[in-house]
C-alpha atoms as a PDB file:
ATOM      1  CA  UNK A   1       0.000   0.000   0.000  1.00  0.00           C
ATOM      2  CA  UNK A   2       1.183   3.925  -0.414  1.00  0.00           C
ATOM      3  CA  UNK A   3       0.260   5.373   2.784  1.00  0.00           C
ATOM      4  CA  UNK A   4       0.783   9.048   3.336  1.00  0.00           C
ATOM      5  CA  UNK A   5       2.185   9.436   7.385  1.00  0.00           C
ATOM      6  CA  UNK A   6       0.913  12.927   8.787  1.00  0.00           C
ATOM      7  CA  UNK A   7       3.571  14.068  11.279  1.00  0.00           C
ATOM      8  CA  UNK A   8       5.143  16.936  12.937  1.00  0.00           C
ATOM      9  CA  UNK A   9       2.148  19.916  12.398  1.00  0.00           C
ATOM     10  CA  UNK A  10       1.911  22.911  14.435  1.00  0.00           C
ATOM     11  CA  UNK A  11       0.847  21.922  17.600  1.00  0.00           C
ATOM     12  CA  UNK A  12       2.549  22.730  21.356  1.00  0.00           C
ATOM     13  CA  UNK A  13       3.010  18.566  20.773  1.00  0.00           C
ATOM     14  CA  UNK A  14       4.954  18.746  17.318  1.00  0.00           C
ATOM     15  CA  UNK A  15       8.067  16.576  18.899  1.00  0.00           C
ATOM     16  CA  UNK A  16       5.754  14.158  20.416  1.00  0.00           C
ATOM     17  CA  UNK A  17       4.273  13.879  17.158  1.00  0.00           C
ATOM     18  CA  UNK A  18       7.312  13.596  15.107  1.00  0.00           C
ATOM     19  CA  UNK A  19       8.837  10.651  17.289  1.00  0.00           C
ATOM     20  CA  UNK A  20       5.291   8.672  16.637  1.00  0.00           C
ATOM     21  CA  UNK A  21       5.343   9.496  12.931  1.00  0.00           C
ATOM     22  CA  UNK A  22       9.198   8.187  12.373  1.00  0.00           C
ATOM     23  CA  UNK A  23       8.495   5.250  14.225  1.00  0.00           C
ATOM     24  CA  UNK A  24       5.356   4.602  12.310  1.00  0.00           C
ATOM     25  CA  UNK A  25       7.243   5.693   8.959  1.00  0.00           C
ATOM     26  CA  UNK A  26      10.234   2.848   9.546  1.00  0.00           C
ATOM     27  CA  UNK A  27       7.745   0.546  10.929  1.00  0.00           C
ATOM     28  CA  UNK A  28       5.611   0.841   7.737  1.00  0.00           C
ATOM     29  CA  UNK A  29       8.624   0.727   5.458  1.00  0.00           C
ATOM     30  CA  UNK A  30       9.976  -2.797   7.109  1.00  0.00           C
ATOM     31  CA  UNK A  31       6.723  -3.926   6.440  1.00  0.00           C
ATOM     32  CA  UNK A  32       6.802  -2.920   2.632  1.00  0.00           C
ATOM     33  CA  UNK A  33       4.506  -0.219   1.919  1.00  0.00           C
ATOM     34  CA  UNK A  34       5.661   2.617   0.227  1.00  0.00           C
ATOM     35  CA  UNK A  35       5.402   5.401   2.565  1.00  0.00           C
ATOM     36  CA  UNK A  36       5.197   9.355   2.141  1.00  0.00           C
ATOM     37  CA  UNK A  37       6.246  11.292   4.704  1.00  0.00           C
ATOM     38  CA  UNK A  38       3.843  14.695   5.078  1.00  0.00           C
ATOM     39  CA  UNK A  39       4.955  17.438   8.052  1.00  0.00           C
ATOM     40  CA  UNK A  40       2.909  20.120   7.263  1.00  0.00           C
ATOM     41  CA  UNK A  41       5.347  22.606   9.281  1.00  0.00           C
ATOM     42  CA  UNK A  42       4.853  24.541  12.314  1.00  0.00           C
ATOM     43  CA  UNK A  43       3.254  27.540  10.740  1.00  0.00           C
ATOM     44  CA  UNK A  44      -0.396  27.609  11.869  1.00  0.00           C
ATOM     45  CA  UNK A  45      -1.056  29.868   8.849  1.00  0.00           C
ATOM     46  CA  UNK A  46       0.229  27.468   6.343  1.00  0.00           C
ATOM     47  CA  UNK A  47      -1.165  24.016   8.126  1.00  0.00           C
ATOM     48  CA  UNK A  48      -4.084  23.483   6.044  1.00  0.00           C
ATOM     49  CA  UNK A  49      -2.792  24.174   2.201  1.00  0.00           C
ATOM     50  CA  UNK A  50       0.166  22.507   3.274  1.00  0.00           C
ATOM     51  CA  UNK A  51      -1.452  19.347   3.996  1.00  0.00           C
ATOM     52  CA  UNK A  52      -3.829  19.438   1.131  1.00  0.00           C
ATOM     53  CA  UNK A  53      -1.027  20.285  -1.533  1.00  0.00           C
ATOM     54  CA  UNK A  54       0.817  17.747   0.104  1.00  0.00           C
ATOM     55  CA  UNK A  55      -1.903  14.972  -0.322  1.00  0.00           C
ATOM     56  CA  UNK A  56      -3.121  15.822  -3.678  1.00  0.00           C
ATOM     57  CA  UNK A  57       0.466  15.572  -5.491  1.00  0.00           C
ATOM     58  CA  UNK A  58       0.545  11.712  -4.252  1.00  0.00           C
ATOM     59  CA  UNK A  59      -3.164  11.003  -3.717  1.00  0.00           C
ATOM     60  CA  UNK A  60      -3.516   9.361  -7.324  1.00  0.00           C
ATOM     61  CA  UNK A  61      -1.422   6.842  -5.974  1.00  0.00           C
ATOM     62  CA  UNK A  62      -2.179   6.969  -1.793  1.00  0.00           C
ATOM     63  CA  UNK A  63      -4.414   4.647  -0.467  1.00  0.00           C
ATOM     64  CA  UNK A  64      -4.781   5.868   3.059  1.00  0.00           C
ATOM     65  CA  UNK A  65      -3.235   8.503   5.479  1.00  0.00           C
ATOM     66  CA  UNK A  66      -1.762   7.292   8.672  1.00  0.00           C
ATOM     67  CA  UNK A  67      -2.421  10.528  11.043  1.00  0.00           C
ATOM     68  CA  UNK A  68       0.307  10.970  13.503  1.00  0.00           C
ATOM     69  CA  UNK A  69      -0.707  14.547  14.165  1.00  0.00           C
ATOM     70  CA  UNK A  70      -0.720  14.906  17.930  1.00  0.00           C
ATOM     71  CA  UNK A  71      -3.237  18.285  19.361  1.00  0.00           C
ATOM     72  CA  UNK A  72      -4.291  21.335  17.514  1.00  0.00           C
ATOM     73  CA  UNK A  73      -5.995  20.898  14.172  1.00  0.00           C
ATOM     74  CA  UNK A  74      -4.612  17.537  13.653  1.00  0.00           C
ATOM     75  CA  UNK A  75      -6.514  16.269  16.776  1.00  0.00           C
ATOM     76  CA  UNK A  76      -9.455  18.668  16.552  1.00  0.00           C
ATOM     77  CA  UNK A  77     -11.558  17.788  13.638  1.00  0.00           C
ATOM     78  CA  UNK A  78      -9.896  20.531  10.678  1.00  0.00           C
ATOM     79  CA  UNK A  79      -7.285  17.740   9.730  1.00  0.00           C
ATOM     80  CA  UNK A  80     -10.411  15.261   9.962  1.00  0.00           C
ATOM     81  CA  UNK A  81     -12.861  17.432   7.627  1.00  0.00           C
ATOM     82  CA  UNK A  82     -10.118  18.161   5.190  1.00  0.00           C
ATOM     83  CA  UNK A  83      -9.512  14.416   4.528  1.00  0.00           C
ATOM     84  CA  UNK A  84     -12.893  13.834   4.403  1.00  0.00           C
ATOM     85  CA  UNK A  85     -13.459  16.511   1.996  1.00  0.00           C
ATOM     86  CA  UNK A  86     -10.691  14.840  -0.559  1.00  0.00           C
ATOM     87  CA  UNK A  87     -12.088  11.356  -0.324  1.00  0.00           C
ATOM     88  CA  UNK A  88      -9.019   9.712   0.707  1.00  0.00           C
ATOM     89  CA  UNK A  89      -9.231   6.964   4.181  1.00  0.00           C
ATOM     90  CA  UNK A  90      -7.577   7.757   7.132  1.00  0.00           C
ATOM     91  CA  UNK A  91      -6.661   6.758  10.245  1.00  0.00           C
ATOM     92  CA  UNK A  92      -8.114   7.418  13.849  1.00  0.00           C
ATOM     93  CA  UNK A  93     -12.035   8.669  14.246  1.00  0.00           C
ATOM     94  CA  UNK A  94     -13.648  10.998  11.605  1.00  0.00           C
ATOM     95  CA  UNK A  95     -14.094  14.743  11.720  1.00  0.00           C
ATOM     96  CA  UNK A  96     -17.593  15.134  14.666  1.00  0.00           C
ATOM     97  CA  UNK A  97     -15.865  12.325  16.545  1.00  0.00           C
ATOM     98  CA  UNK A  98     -12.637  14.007  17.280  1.00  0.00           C
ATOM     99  CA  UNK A  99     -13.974  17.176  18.346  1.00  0.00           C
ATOM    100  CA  UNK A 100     -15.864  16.161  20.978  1.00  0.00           C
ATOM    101  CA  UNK A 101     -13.398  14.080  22.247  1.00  0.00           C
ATOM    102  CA  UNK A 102     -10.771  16.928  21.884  1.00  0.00           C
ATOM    103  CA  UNK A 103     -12.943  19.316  24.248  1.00  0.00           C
ATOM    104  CA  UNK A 104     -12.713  17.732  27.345  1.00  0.00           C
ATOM    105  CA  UNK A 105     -15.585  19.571  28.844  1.00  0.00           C
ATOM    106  CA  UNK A 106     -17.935  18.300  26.176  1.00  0.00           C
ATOM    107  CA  UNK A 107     -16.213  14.983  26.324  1.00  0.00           C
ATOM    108  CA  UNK A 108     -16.739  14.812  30.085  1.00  0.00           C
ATOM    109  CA  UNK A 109     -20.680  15.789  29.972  1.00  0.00           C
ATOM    110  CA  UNK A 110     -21.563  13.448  27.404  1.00  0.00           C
ATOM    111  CA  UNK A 111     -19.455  10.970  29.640  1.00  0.00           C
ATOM    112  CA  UNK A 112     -22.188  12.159  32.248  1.00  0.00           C
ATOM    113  CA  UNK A 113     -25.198  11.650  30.327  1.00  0.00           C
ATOM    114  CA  UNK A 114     -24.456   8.386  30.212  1.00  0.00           C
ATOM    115  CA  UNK A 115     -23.945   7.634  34.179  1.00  0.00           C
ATOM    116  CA  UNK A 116     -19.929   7.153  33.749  1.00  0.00           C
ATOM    117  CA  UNK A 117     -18.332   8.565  37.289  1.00  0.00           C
ATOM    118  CA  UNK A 118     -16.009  11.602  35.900  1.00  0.00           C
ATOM    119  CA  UNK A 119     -14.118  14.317  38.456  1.00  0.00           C
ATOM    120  CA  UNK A 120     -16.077  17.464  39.260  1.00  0.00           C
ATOM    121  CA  UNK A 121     -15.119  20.306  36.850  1.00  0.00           C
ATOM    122  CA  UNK A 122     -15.842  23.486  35.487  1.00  0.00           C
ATOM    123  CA  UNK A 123     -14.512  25.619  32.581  1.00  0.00           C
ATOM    124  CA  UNK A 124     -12.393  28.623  34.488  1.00  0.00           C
ATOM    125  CA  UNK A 125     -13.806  31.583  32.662  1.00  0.00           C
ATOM    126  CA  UNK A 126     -14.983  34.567  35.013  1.00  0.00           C
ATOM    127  CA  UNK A 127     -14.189  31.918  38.049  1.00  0.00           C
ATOM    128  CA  UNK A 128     -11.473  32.992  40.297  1.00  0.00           C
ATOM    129  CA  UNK A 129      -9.392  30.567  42.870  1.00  0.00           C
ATOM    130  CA  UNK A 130     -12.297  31.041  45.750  1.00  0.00           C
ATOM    131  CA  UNK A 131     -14.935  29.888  43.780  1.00  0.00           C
ATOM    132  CA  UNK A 132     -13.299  26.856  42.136  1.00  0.00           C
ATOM    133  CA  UNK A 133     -11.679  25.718  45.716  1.00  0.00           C
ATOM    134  CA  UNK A 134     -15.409  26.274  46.963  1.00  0.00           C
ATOM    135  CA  UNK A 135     -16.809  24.109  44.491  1.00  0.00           C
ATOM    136  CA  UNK A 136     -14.343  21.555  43.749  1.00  0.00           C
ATOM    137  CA  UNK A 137     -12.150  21.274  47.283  1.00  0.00           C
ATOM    138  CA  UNK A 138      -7.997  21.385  47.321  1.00  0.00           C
ATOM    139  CA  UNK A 139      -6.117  20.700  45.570  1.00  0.00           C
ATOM    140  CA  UNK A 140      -7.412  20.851  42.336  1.00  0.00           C
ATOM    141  CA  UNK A 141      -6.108  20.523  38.716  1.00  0.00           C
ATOM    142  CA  UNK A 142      -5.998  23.571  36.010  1.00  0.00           C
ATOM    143  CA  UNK A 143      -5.172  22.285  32.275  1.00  0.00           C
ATOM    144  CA  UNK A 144      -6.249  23.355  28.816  1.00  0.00           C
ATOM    145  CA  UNK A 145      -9.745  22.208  27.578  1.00  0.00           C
ATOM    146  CA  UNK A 146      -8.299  20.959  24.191  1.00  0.00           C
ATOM    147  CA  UNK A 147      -4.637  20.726  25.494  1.00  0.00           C
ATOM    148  CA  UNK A 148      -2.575  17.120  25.435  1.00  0.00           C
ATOM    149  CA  UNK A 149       0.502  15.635  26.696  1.00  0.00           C
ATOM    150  CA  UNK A 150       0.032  17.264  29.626  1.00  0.00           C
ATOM    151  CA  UNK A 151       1.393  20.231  28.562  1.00  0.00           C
ATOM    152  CA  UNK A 152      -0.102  23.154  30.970  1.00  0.00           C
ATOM    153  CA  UNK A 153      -1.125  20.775  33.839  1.00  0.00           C
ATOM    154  CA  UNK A 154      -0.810  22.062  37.159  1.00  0.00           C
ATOM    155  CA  UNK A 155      -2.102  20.826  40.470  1.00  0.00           C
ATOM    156  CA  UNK A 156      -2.851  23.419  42.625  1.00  0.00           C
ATOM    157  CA  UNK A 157      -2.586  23.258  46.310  1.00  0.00           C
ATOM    158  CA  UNK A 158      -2.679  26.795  47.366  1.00  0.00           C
ATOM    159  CA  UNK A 159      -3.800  30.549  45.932  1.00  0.00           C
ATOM    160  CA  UNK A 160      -0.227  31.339  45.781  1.00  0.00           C
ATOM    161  CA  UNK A 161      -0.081  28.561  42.793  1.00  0.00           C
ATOM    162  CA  UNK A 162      -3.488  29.292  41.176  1.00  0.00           C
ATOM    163  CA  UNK A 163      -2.400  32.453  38.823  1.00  0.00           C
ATOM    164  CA  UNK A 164       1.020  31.208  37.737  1.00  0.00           C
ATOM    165  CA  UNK A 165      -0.472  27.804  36.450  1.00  0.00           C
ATOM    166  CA  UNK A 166      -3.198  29.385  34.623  1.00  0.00           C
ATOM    167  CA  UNK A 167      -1.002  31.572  32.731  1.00  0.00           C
ATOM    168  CA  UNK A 168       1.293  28.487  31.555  1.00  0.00           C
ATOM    169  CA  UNK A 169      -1.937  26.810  31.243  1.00  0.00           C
ATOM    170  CA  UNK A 170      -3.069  29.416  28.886  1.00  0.00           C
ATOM    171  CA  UNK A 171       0.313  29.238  26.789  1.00  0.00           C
ATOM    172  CA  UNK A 172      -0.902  26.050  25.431  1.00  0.00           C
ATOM    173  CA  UNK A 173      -5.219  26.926  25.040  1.00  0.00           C
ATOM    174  CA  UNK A 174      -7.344  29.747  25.453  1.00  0.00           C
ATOM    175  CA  UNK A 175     -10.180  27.333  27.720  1.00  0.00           C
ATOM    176  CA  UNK A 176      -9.103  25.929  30.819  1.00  0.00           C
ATOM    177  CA  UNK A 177     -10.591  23.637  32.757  1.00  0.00           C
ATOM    178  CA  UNK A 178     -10.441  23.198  36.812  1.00  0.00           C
ATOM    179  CA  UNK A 179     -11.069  19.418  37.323  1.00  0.00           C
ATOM    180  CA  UNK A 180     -11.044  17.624  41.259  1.00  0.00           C
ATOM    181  CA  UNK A 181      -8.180  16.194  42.076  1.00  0.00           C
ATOM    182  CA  UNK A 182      -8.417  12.289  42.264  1.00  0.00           C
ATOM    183  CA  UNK A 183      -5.532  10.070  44.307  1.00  0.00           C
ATOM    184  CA  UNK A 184      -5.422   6.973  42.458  1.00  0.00           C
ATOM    185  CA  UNK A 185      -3.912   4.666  39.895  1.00  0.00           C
ATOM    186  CA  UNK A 186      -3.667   5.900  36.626  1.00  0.00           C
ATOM    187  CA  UNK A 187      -4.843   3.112  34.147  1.00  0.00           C
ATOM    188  CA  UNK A 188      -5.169   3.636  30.361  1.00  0.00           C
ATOM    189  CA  UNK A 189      -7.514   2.059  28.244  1.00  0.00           C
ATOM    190  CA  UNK A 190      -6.805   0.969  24.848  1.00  0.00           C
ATOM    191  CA  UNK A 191      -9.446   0.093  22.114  1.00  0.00           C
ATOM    192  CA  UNK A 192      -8.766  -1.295  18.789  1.00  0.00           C
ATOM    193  CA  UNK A 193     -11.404  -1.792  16.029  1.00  0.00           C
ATOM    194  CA  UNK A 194     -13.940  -1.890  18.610  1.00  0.00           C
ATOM    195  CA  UNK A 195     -12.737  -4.321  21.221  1.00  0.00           C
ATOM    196  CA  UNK A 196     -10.172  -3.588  24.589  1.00  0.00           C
ATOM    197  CA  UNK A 197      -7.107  -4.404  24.860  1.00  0.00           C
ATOM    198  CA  UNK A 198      -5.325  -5.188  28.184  1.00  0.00           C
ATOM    199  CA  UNK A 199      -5.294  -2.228  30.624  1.00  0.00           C
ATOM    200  CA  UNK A 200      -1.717  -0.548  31.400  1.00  0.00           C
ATOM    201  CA  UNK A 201      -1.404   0.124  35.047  1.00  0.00           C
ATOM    202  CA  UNK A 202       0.949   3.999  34.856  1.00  0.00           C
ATOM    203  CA  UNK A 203       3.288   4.496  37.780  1.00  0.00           C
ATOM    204  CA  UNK A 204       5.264   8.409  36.893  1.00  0.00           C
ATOM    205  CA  UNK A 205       8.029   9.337  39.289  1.00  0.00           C
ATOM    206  CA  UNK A 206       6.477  12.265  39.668  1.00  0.00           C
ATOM    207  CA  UNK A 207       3.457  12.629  41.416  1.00  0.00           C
ATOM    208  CA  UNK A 208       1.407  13.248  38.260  1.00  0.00           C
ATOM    209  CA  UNK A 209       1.983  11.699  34.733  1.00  0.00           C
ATOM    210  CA  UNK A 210       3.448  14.964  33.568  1.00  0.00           C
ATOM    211  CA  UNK A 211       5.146  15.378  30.194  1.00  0.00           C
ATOM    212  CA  UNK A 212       8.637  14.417  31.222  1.00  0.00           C
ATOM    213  CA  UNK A 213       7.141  10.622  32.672  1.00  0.00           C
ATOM    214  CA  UNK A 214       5.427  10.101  29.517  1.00  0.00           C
ATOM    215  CA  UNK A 215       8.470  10.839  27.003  1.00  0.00           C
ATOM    216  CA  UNK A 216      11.143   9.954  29.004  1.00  0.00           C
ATOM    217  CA  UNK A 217      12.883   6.586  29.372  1.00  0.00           C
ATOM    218  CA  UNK A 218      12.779   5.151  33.006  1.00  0.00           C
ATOM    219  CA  UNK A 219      11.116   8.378  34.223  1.00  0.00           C
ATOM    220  CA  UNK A 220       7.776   5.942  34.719  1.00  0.00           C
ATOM    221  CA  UNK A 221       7.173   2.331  35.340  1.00  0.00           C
ATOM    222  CA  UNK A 222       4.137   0.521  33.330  1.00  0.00           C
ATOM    223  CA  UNK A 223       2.314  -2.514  34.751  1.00  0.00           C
ATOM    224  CA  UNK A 224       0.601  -4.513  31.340  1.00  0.00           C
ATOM    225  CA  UNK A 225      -2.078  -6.012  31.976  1.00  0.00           C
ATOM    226  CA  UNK A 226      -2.537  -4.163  34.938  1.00  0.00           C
ATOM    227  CA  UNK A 227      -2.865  -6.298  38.455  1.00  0.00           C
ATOM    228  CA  UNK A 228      -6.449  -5.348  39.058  1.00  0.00           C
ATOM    229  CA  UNK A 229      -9.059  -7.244  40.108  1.00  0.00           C
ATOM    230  CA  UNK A 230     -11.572  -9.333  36.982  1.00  0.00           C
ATOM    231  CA  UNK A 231     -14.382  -7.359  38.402  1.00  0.00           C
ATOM    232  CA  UNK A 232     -12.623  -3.865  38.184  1.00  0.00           C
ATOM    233  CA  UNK A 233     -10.321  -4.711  34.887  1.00  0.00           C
ATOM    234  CA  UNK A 234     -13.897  -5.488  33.039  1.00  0.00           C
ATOM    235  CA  UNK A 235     -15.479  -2.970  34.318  1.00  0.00           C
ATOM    236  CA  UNK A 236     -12.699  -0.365  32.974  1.00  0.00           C
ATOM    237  CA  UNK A 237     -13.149  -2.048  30.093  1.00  0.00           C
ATOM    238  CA  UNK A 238     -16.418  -1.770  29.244  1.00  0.00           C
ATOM    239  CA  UNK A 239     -16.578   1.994  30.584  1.00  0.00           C
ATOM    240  CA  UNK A 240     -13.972   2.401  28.259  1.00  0.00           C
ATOM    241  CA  UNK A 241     -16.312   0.924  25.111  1.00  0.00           C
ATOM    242  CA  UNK A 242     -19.065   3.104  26.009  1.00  0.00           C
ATOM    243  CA  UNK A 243     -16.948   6.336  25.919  1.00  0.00           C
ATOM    244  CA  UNK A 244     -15.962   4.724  22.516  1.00  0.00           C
ATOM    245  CA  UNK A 245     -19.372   4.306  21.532  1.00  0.00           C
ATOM    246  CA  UNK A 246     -20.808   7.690  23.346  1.00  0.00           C
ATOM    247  CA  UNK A 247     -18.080   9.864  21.198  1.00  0.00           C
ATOM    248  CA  UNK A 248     -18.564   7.760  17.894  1.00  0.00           C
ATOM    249  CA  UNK A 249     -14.692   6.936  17.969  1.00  0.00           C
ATOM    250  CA  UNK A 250     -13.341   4.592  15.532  1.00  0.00           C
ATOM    251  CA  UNK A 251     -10.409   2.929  14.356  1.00  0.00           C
ATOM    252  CA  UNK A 252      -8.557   2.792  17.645  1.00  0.00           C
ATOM    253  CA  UNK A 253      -8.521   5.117  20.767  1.00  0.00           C
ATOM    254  CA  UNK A 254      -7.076   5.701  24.147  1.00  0.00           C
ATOM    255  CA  UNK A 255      -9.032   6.281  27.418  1.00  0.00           C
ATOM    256  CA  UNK A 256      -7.736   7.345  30.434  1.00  0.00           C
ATOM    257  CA  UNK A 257      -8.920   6.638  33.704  1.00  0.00           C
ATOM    258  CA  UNK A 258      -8.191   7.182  37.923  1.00  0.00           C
ATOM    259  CA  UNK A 259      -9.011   4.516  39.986  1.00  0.00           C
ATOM    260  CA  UNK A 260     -10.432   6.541  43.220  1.00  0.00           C
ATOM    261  CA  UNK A 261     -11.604   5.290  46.508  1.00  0.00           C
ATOM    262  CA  UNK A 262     -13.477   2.663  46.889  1.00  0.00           C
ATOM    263  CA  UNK A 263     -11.797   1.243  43.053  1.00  0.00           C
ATOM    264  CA  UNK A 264     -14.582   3.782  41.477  1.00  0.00           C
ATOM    265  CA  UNK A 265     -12.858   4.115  38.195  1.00  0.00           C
ATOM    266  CA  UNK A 266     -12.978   8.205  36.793  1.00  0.00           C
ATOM    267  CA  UNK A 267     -12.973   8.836  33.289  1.00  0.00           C
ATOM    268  CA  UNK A 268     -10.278  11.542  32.424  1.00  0.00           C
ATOM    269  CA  UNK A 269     -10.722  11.784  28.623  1.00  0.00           C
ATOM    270  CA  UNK A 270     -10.404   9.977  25.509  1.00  0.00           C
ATOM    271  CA  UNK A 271      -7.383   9.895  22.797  1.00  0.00           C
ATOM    272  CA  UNK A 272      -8.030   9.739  19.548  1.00  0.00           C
ATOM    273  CA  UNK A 273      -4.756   9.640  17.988  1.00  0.00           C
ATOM    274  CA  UNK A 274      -2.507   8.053  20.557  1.00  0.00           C
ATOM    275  CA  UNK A 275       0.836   8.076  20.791  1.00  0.00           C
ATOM    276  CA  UNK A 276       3.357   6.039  19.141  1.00  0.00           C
ATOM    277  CA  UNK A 277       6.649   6.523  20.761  1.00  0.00           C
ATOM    278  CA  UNK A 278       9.140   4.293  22.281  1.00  0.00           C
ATOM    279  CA  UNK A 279       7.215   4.731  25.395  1.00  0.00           C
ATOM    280  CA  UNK A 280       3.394   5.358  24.287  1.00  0.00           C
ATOM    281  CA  UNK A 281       0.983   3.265  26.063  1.00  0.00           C
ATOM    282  CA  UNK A 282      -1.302   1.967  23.627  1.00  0.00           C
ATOM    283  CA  UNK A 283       1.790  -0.196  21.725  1.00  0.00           C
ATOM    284  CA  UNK A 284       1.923  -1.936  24.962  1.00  0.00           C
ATOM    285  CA  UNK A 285      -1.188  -2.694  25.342  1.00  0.00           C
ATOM    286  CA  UNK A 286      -1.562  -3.986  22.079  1.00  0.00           C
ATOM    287  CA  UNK A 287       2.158  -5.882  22.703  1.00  0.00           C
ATOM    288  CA  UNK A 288      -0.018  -7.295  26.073  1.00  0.00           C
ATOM    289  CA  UNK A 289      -2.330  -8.479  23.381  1.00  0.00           C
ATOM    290  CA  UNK A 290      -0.026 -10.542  21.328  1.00  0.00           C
ATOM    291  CA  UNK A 291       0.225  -7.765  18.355  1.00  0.00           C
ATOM    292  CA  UNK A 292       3.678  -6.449  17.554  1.00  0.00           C
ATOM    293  CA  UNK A 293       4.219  -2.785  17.057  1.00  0.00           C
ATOM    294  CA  UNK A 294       3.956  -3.439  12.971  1.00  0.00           C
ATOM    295  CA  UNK A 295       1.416  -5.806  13.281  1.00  0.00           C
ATOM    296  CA  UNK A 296      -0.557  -2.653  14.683  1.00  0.00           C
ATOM    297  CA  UNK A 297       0.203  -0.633  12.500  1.00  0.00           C
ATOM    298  CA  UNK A 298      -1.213  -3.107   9.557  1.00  0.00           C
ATOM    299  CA  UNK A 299      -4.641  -3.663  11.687  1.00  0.00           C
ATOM    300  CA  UNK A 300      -4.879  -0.050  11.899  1.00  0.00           C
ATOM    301  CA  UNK A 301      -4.799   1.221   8.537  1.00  0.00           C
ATOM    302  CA  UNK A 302      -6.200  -1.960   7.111  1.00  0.00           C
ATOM    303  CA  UNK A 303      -9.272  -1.139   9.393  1.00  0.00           C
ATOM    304  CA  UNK A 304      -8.968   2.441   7.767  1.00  0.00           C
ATOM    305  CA  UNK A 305      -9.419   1.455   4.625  1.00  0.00           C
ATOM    306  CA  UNK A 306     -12.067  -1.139   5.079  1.00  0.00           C
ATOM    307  CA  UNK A 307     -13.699   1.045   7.103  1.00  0.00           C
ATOM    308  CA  UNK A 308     -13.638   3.994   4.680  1.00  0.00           C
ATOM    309  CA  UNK A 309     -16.981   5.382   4.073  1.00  0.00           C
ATOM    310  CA  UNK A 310     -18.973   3.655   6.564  1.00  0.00           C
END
């Protein structure tokens, strides 16, 4: 197959994206497709006709984009209606799908219509550090409504800390959302064409799973399958099929959970286009599952273009 690999883009996560696109790039090569590599470049300005000049001088001969796009209007929906729009399959969920799953506030109250247990939040807009510690206790957690990687995430413990983290908070969105602050395990829940894979079990060495535990080696230790109980690990599981189904994902997805008191599992939000670095969680919880990193890879855009249309 010719697959076109969206990478790089001009998101606050272009690095993250452009480790998962060259992995998925020499992954796709050793497994003989012909592969174009696309970075549409870090001009916000330029993202769109980038892309779409990009595609159309191969798209006579693509059969399917592999979106490694990580935040921003690769995450959002743009990239998504774009592709749409020139008739080509890609990868991840389609255009609707990934912006509500993008806005966690919208993600989290659909979550809520359907009776799954979420943290209390609200979006900070006129709300200043009184009200949200009235409302959601202390500490709490500040981050960007559409943000990822946890870039902009701040736990805040104190007043003193409430105005500096929104204003890194805001370097990466212009919504922020104040969420409750949940002690627990962090599990991650990866679906592929439908169906759950094993549950990875996130320990950071920090006390959240902050950017430099997820991209750096040794900086966090990951439990696959998690050591949970059947009851809890099925439960996870099937919350995280109806977030799937609530959000009209496709394709394959991450959701993130905190196992609270009592082992009531939280839904944090969903990932649409998961990471595929060296240390990304859903590779191992396929590898859990018996599929190898380029085995993945083959279900994913196979599913893509079977899928296309539908």
């Amino acid at each position: 197959m010719h697959v076109i690999v969206l990478l790089g883009g001009d998101s606050p996560e272009r690095e993250v994206s452009l480790s998962s696109g060259k992995n998925i790039v020499a992954a796709l090569r050793e497994n003989g497709h012909r592969v174009t590599a696309l970075d549409p470049g870090n001009d916000p300005a330029k993202t769109l006709e980038n892309i779409y000049q990009g595609i159309r001088e191969v798209q006579p001969r693509a059969e399917v984009v592999f979106n490694a796009l990580h935040g921003g209007t690769g995450e959002n929906g743009i990239i998504q209606s774009v592709l749409q729009m020139m008739h080509i399959p890609f990868t991840g969920s389609g255009a609707e799908a990934s912006m509500l799953a993008m806005d966690k506030v919208v993600s989290k109250l659909l979550a809520q219509g359907d009776a799954i247990a979420t943290p209390a939040f609200l979006e900070v807009k006129q709300h200043g550090y009184d009200h949200i510690r009235e409302k959601l206790g202390l500490p709490f957690i500040i981050k960007p409504v559409d943000g990822g990687s946890s870039l902009g995430f701040h736990i805040i413990e104190r007043q003193e800390d409430f105005e500096p983290g929104l204003r890194d908070a805001r370097t990466y969105g212009e919504k922020i959302l104040a969420e409750q602050y949940i002690a627990g395990a962090e599990i991650a829940a990866g679906v592929l064409k439908g169906e759950a894979l094993p549950l990875v079990h996130i320990i950071p060495s920090h006390r959240i799973y902050d950017y430099t535990c997820k991209y750096t080696e040794g900086m966090s230790q990951y439990i696959v399958p998690a050591v949970l109980s059947d009851t809890l690990t099925k439960e996870i599981q099937d919350i995280a099929l109806k977030i799937y189904r609530v959000l009209r994902l496709k394709n394959y997805a991450r959701i993130d959970f905190l196992v609270g008191e009592k082992d009531i599992p939280y839904f944090i939000e969903a990932n649409t286009l998961p990471g595929m670095t060296s240390t990304s969680l859903l590779p191992k919880a396929a590898g859990a599952a018996g599929i190898t990193f380029k085995a993945l890879l083959e279900i994913i855009i196979q599913d893509a273009v079977d899928s296309y249309g539908n």
